[in-house]
Protein backbone atom coordinates (compact mmCIF):
# COMPACT_ATOMS: atom_id res chain seq x y z
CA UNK A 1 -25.56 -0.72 -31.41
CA UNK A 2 -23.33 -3.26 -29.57
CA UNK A 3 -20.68 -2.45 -31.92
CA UNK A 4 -20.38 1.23 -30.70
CA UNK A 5 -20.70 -0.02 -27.33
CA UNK A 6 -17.74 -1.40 -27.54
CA UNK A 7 -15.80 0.85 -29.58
CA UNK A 8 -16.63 3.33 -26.68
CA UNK A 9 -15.91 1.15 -24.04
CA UNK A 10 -12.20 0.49 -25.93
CA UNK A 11 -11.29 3.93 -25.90
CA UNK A 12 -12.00 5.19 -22.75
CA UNK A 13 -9.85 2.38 -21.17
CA UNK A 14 -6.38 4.07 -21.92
CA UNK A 15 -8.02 7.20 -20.32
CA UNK A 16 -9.66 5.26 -16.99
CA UNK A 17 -5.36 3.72 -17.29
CA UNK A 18 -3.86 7.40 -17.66
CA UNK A 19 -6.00 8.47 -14.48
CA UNK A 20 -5.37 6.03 -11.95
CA UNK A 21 -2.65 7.82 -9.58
CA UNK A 22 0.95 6.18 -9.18
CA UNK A 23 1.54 4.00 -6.42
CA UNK A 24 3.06 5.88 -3.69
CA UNK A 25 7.05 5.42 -3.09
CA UNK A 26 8.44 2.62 -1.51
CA UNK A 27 11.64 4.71 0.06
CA UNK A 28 11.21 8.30 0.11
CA UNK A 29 14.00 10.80 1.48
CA UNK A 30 13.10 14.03 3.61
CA UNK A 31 14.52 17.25 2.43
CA UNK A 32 15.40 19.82 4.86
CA UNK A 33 13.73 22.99 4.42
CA UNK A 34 16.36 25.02 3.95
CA UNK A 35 18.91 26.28 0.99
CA UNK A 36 21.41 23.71 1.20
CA UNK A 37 18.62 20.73 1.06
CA UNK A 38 19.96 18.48 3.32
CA UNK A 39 18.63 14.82 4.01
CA UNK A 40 17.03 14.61 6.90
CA UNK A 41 15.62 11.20 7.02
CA UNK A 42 14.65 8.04 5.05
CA UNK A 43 10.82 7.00 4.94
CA UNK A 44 9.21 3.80 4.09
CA UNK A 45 5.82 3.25 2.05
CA UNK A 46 2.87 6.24 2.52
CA UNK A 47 4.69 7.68 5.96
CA UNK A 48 2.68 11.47 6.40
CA UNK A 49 5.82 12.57 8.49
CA UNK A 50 7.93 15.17 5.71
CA UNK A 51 6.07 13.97 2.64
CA UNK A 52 5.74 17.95 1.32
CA UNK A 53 9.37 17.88 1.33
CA UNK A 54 10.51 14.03 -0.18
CA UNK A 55 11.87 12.48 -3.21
CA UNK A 56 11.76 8.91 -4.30
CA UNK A 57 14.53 7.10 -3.75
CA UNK A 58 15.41 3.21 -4.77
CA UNK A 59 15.92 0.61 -1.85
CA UNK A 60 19.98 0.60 -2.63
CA UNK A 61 19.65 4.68 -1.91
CA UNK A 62 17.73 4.24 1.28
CA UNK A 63 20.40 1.81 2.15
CA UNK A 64 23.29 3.97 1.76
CA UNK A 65 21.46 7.28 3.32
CA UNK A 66 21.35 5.31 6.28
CA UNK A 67 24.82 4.14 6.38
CA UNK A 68 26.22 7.19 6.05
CA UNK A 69 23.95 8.93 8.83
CA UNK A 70 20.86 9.43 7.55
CA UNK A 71 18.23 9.19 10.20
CA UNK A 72 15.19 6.48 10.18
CA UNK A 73 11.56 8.00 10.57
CA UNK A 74 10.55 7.35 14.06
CA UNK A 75 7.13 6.37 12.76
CA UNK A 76 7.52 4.35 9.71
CA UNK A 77 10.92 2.80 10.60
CA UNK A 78 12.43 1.80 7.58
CA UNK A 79 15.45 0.12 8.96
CA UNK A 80 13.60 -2.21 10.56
CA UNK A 81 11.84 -3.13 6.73
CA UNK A 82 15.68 -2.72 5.17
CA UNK A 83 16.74 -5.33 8.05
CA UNK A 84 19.17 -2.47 9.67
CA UNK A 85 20.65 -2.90 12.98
C-alpha cells in the first residue's frame, strides 16, 4: 500500500512542477497600440500600468531603451532600480 503511495505521489510532482505559473518579468517593455508598435516605456517587476501590451526584456535591453529615449513608468520606476540618473 505504501508502495503505491509513493509511486503516486512521484508522478504527480512533475505535473504540480509543470503548473506552477512563471515568475513574472523582471523588465518588461510597453508596446504602443498601434501598427508600427512603438516602445512606449520600460517597466520593472509586476507593474499593472501596460502589461496587456509588454514583452520581456533582459536588464541590458531595459538599459539601452532608456538611453535611447525610452520613457520610465511613472509608477514602478525602473531607472531608479537600474541606478539611472
Amino acid at each position: 500500500m505504501r508502495a503505491r503511495i509513493a509511486e503516486a505521489e512521484q508522478s504527480q510532482a512533475p505535473r504540480t512542477a509543470a503548473a506552477r505559473p512563471s515568475a513574472p518579468p523582471e523588465w518588461s517593455l510597453q508596446i504602443d497600440i498601434g501598427t508600427d508598435q512603438l516602445h512606449v516605456a520600460v517597466h520593472y517587476g509586476e507593474c499593472a500600468v501596460g502589461r496587456a501590451r509588454s514583452r520581456r526584456i533582459t536588464r541590458q535591453d531595459a538599459i539601452e531603451a532608456l538611453a535611447a529615449g525610452c520613457e520610465s513608468c511613472f509608477m514602478c520606476r525602473p531607472d531608479r532600480e537600474l541606478q539611472i540618473d
